[in-house]
N, C-alpha and C. Protein backbone atom coordinates (compact mmCIF):
# COMPACT_ATOMS: atom_id res chain seq x y z
N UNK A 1 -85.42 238.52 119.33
CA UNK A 1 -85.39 238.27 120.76
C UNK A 1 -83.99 237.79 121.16
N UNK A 2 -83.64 238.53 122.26
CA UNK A 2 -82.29 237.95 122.61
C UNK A 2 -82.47 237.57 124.39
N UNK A 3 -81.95 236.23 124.57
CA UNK A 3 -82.33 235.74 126.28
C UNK A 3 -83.73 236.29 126.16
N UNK A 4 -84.98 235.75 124.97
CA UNK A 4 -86.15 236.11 125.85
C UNK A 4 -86.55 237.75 126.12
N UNK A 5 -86.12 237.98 125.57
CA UNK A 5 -86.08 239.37 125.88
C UNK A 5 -86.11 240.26 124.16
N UNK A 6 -87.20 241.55 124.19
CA UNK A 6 -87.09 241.90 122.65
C UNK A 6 -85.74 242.69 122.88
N UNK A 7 -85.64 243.25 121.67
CA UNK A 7 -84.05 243.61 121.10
C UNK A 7 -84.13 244.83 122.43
N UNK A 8 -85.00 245.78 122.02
CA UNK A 8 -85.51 247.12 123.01
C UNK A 8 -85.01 246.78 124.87
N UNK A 9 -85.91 245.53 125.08
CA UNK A 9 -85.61 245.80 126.39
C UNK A 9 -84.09 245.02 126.35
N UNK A 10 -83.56 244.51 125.97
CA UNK A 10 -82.29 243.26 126.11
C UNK A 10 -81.44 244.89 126.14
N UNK A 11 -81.48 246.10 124.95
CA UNK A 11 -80.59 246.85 124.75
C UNK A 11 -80.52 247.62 126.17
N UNK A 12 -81.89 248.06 126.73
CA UNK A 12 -81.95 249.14 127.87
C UNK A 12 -80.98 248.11 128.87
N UNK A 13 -81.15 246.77 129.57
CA UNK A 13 -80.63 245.71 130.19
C UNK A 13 -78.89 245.85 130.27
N UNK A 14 -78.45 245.88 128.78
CA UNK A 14 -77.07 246.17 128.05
C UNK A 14 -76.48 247.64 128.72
N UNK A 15 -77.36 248.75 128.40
CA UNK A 15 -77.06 249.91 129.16
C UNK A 15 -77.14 250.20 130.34
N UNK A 16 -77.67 249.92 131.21
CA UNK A 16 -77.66 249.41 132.64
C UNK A 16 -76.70 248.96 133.40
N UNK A 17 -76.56 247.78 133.06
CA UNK A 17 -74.92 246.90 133.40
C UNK A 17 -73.76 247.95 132.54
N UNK A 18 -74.04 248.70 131.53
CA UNK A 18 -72.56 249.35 131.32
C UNK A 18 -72.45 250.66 132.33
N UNK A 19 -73.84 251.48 132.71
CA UNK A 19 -73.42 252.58 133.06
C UNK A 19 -73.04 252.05 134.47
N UNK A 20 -73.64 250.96 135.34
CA UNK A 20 -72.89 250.16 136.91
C UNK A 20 -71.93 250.06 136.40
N UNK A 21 -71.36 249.19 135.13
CA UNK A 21 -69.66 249.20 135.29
C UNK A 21 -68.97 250.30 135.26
N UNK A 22 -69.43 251.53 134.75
CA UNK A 22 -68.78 252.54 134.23
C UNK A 22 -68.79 253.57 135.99
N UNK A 23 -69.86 253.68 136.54
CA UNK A 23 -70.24 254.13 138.14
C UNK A 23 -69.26 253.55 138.88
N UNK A 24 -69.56 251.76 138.97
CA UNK A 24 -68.23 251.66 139.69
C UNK A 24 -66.87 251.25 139.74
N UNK A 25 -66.54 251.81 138.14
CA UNK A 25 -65.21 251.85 138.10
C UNK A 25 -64.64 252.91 138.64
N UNK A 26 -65.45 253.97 138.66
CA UNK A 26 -64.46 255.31 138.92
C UNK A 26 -64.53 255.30 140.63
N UNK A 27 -65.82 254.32 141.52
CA UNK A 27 -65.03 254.10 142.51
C UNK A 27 -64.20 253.45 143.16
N UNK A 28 -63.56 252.46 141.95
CA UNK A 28 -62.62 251.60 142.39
C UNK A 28 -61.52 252.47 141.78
N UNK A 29 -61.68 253.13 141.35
CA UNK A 29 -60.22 253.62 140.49
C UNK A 29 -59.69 255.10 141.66
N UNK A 30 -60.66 255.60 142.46
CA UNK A 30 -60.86 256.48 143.35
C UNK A 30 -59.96 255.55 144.35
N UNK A 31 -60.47 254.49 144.86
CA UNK A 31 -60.00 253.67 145.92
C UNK A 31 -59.01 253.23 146.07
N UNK A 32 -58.19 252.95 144.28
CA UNK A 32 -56.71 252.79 143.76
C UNK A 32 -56.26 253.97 144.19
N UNK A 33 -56.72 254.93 144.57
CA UNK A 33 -55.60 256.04 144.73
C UNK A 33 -55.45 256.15 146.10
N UNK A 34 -56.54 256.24 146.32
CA UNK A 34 -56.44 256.37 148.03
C UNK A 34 -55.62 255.17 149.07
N UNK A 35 -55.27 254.17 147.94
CA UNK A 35 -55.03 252.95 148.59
C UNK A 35 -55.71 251.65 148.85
N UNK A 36 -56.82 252.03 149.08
CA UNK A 36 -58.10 250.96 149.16
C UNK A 36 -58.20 249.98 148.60
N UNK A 37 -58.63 249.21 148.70
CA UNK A 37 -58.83 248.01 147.71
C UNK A 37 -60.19 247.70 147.32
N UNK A 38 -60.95 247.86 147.74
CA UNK A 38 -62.23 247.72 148.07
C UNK A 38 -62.69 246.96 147.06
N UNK A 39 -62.71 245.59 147.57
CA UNK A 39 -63.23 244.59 147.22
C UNK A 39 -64.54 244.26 147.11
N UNK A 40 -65.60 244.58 147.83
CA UNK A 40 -67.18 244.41 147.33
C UNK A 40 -67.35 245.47 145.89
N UNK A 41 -66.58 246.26 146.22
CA UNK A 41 -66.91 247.22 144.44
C UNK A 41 -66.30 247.05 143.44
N UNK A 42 -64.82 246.12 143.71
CA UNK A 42 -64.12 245.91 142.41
C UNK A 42 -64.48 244.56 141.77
N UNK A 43 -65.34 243.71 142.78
CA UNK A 43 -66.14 242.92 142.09
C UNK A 43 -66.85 243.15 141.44
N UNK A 44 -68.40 243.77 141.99
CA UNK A 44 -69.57 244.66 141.01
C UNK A 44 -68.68 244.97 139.71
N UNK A 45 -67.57 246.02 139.86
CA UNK A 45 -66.95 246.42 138.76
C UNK A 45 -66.73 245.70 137.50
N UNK A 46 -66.22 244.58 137.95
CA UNK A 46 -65.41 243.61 136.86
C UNK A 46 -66.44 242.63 136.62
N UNK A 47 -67.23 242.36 137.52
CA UNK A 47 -68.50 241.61 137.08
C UNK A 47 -69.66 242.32 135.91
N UNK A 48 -69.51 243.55 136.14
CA UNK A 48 -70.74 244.29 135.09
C UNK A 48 -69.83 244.87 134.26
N UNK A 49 -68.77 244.90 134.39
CA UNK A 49 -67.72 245.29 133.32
C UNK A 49 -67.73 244.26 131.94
N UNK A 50 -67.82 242.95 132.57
CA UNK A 50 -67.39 241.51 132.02
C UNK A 50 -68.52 241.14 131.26
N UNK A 51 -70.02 241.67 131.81
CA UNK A 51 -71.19 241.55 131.58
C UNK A 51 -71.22 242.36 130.32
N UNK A 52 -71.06 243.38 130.59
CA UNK A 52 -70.72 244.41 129.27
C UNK A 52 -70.45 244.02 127.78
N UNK A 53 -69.36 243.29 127.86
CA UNK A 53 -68.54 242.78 126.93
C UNK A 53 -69.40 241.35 126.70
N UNK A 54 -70.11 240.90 127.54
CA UNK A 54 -70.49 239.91 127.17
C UNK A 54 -72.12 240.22 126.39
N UNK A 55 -72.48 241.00 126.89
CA UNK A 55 -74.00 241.09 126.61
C UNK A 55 -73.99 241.98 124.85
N UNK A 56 -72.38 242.76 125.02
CA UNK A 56 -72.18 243.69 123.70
C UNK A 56 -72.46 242.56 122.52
N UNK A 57 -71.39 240.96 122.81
CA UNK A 57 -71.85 240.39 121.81
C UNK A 57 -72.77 239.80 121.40
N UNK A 58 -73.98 239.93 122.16
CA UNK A 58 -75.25 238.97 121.84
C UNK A 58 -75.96 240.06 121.13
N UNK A 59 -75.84 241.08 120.59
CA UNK A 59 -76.40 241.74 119.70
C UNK A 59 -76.17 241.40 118.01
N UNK A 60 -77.84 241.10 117.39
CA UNK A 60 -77.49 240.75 116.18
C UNK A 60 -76.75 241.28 115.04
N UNK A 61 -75.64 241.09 115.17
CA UNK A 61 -74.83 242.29 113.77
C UNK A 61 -74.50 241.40 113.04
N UNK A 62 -74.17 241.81 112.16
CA UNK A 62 -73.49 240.51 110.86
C UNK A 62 -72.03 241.14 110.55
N UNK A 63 -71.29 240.72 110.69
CA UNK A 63 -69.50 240.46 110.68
C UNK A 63 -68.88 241.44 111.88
N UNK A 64 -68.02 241.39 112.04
CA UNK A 64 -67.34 242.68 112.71
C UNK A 64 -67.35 243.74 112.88
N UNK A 65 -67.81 244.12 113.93
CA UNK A 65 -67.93 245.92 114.00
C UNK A 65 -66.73 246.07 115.14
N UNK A 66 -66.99 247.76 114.76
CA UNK A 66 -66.21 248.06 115.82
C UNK A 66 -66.34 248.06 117.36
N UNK A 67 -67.77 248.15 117.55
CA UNK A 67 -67.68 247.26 119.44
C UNK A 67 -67.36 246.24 119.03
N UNK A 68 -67.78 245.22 118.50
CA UNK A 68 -67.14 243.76 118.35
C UNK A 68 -65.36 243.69 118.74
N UNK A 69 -64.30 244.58 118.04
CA UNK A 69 -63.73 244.66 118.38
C UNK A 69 -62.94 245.24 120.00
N UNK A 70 -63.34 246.48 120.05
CA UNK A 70 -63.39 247.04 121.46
C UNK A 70 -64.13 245.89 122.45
N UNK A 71 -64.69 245.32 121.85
CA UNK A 71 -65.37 244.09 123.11
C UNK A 71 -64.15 243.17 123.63
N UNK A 72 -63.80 242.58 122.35
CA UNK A 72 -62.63 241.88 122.09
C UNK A 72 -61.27 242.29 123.07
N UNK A 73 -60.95 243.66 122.88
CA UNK A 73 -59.80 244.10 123.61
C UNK A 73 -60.31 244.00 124.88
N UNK A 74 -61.10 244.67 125.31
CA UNK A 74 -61.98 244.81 126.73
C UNK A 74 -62.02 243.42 127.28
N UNK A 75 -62.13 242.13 127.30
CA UNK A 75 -62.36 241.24 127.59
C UNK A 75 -60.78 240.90 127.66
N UNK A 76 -60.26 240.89 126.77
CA UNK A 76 -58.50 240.47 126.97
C UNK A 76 -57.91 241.25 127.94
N UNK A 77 -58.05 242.63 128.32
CA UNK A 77 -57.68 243.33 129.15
C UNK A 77 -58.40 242.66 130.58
N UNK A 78 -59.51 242.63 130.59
CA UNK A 78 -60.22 241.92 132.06
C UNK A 78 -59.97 240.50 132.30
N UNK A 79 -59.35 239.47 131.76
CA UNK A 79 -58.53 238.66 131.49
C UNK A 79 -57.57 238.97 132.31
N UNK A 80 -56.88 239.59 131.89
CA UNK A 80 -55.85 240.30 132.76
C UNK A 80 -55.89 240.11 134.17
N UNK A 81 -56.47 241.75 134.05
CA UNK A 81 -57.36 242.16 135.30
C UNK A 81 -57.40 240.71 136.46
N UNK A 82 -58.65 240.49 136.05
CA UNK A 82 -58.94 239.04 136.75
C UNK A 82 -58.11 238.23 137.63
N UNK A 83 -57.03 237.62 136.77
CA UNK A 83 -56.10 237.47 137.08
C UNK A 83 -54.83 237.45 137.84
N UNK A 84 -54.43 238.83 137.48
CA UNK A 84 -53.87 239.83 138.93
C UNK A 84 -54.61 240.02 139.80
N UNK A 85 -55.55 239.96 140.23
CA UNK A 85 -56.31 240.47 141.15
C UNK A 85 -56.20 238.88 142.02
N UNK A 86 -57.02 237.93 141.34
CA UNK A 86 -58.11 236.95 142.22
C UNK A 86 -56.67 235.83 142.06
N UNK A 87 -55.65 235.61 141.21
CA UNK A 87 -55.15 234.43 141.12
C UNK A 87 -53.49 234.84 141.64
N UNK A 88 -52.76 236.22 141.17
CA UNK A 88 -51.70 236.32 141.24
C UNK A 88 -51.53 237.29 142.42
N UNK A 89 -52.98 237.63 143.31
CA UNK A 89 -53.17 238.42 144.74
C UNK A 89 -52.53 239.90 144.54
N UNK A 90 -52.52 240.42 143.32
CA UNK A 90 -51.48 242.02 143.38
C UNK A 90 -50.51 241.51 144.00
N UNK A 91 -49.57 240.27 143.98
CA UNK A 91 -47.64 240.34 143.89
C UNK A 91 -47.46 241.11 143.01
N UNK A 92 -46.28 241.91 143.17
CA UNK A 92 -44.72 242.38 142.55
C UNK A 92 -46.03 243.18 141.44
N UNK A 93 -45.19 242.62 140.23
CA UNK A 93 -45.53 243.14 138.71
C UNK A 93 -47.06 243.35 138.34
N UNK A 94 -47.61 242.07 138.89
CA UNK A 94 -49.48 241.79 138.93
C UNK A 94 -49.64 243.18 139.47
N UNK A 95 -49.70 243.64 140.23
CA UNK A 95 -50.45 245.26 141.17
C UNK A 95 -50.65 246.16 140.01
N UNK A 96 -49.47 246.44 139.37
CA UNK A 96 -49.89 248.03 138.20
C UNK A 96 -50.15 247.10 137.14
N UNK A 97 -49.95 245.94 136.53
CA UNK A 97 -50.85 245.12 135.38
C UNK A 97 -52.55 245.27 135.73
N UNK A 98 -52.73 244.63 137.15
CA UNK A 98 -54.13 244.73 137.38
C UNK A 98 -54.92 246.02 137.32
N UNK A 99 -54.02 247.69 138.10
CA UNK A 99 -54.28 248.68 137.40
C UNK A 99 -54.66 249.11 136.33
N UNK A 100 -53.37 248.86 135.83
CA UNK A 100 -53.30 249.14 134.40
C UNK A 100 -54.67 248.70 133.29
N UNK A 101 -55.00 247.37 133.44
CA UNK A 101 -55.27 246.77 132.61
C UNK A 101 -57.15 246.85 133.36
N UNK A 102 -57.10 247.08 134.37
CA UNK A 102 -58.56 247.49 134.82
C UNK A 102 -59.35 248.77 134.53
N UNK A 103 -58.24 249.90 134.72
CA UNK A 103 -58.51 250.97 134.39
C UNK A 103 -58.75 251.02 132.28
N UNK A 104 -57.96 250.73 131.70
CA UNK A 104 -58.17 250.22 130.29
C UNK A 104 -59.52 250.12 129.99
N UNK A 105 -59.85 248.48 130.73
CA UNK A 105 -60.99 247.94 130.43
C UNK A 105 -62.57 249.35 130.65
N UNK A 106 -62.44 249.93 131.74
CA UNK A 106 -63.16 251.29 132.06
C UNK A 106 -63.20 252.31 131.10
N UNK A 107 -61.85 252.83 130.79
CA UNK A 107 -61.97 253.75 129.63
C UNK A 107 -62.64 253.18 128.48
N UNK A 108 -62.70 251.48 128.15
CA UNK A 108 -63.09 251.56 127.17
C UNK A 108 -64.30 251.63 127.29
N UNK A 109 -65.31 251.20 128.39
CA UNK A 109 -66.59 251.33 128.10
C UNK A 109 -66.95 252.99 128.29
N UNK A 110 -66.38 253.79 128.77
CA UNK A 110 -66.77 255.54 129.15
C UNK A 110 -66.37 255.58 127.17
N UNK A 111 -65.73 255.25 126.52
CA UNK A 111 -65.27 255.23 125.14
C UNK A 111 -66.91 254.98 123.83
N UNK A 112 -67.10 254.15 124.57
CA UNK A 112 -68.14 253.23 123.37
C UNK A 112 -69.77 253.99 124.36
N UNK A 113 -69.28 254.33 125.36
CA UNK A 113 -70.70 255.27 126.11
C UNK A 113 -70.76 256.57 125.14
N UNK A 114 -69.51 257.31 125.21
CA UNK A 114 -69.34 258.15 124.34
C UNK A 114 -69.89 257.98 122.76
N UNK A 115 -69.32 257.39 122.14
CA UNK A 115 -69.90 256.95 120.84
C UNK A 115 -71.44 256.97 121.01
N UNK A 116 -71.79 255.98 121.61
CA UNK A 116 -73.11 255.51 121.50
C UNK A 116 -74.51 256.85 121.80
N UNK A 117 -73.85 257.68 123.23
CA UNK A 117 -74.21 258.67 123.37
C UNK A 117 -74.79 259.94 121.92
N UNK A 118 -73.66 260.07 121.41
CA UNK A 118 -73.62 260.69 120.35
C UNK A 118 -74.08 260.44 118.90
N UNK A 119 -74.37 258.84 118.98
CA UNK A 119 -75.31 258.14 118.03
C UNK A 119 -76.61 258.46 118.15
N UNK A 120 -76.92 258.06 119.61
CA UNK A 120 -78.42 257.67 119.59
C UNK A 120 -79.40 259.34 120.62
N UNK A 121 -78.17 259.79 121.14
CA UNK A 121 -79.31 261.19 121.99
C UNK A 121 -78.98 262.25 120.60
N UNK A 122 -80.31 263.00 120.13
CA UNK A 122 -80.58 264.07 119.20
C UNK A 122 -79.70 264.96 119.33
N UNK A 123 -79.74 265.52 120.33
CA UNK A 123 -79.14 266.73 120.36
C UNK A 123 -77.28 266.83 120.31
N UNK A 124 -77.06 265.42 120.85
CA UNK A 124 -75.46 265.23 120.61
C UNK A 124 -75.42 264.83 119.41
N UNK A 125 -76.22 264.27 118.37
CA UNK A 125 -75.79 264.02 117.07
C UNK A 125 -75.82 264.84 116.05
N UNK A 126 -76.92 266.11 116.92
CA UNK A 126 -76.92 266.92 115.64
C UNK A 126 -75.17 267.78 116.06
N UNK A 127 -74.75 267.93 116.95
CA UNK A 127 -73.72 268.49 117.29
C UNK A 127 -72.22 267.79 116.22
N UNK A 128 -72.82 266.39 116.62
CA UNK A 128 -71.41 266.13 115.85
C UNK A 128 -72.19 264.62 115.36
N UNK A 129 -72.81 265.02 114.08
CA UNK A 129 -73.25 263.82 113.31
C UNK A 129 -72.35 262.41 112.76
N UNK A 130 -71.19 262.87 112.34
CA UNK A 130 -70.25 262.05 111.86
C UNK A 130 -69.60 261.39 112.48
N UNK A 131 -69.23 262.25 114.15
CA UNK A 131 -68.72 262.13 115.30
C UNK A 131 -67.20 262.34 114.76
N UNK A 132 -66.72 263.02 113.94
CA UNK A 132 -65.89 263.83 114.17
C UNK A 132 -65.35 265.09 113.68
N UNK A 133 -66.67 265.80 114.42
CA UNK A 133 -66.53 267.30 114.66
C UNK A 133 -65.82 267.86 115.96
N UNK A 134 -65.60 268.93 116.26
CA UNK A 134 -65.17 269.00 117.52
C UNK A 134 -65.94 269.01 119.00
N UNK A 135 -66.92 268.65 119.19
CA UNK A 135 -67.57 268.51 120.61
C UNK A 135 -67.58 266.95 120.77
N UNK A 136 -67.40 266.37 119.77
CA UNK A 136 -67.53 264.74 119.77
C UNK A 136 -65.81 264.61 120.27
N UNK A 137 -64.72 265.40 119.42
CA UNK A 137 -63.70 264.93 119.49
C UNK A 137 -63.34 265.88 120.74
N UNK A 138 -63.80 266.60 121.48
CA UNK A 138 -63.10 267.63 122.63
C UNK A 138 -63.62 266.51 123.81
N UNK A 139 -65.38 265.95 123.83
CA UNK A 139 -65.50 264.63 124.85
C UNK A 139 -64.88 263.39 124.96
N UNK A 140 -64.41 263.20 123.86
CA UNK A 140 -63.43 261.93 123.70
C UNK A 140 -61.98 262.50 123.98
N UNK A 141 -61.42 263.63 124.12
CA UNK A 141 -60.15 263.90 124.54
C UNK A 141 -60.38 264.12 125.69
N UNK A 142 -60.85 264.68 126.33
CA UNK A 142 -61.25 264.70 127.60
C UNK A 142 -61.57 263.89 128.55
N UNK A 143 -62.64 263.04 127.97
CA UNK A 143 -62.36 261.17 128.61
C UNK A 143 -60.98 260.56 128.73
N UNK A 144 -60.41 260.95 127.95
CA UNK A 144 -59.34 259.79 127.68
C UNK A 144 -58.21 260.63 128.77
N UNK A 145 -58.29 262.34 128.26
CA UNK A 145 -57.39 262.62 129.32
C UNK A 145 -58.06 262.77 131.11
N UNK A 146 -58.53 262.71 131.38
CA UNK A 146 -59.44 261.85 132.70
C UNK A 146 -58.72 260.67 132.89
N UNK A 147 -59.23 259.68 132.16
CA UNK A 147 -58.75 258.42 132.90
C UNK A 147 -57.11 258.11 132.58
N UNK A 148 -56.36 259.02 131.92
CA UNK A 148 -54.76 258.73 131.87
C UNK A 148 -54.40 258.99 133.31
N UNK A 149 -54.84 260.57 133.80
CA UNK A 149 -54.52 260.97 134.86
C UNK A 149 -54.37 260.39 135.96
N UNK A 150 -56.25 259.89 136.16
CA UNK A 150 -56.29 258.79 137.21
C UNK A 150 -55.75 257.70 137.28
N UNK A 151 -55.63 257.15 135.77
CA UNK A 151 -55.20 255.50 135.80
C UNK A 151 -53.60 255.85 136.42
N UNK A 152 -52.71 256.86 135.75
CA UNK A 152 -51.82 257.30 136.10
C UNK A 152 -51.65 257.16 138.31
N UNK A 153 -52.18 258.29 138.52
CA UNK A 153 -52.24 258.34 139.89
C UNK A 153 -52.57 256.65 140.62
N UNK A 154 -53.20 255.79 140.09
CA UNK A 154 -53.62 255.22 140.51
C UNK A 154 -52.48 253.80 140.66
N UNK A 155 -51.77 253.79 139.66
CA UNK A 155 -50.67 253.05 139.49
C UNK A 155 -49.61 253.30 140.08
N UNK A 156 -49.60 254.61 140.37
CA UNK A 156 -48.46 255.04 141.39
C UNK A 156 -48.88 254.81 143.04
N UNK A 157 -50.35 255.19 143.52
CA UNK A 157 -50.89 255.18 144.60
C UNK A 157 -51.26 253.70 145.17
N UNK A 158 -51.30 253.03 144.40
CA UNK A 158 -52.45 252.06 144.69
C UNK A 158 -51.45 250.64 145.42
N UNK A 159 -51.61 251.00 146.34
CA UNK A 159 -50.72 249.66 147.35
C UNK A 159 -51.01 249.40 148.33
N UNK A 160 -52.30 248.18 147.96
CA UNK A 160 -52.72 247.38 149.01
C UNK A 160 -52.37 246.92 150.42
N UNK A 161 -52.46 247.47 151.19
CA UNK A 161 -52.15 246.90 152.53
C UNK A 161 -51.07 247.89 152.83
N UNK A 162 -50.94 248.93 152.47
CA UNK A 162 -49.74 249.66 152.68
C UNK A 162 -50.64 251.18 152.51
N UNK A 163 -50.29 251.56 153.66
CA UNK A 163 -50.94 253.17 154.47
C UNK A 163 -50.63 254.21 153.01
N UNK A 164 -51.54 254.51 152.97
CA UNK A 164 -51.03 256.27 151.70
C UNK A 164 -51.02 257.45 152.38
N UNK A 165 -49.96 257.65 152.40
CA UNK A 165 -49.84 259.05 153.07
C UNK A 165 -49.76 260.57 152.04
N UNK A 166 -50.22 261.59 152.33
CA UNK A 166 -50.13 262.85 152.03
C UNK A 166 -48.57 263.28 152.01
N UNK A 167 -48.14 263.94 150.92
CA UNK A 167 -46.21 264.38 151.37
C UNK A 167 -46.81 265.22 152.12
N UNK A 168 -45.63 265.77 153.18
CA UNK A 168 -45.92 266.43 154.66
C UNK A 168 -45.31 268.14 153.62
């Protein structure tokens, strides 16, 4: 039992809060481009993002795994995040750190969705059992080149309080 809860439902609970963080990161990372800031969603975001990482470690494992680690980074990166955002207001340098380091925290959970995906649904494991065959490794290049792009665009676009215009 973890919080009261058996392992089963605590895990479905765990996946829930990751696929909201993972939903609304890509509309805050959308909103980074457009300019937006949009603050009621980059909360949700970083709140079920944070949840993520937090709920990853209340699962019983014995020593270090590798979410353990990816939790680890993910949480230092939203650290970050946090930070720039709520304490250093996106000044100067804080704006593409808070990017930067928000968008990170996102890829990593679309990262460990991936994995997990391919662990636990049949038909993606028989595809790539080991997880690294090539449909395991063509979705994980593909994720990753996704969110370079955007995180990319988004670091260039993303300036609060300042109009985004289309080049004419």
């Amino acid at each position: 039992m973890i919080l009261g809860m058996s392992l089963q439902a605590f895990t479905l609970l765990h996946v829930v809060i990751s696929l909201v963080a993972i939903v609304t990161g890509f509309i805050v990372v959308i909103g980074m481009i457009d300019g937006k800031p949009l603050p009621a969603w980059t909360a949700l975001f970083l709140l079920t993002t944070v949840l993520t990482s937090v709920t990853g470690f209340m699962f019983p494992f014995g020593g270090i795994t590798p979410g353990m680690v990816i939790g680890i980074i993910s949480s230092v990166l939203l650290a970050f995040a946090l930070f720039a955002l709520y304490i250093r207001h996106l000044t100067r340098a804080w704006r593409w750190i808070y990017a930067v380091t928000a968008i990170a925290a996102l890829y990593l959970n679309v990262f460990v969705s991936i994995v997990q995906a391919f662990q636990k649904i049949e038909f993606l494991r028989a595809m790539a059992p080991t997880q690294s065959e090539p449909p395991f490794l063509i979705v994980q290049g593909a994720a990753l080149g996704m969110i370079i792009v955007l995180g990319v665009l988004a670091v260039v676009r993303f300036r609060p309080g300042i109009p985004v215009t289309a080049p004419a």
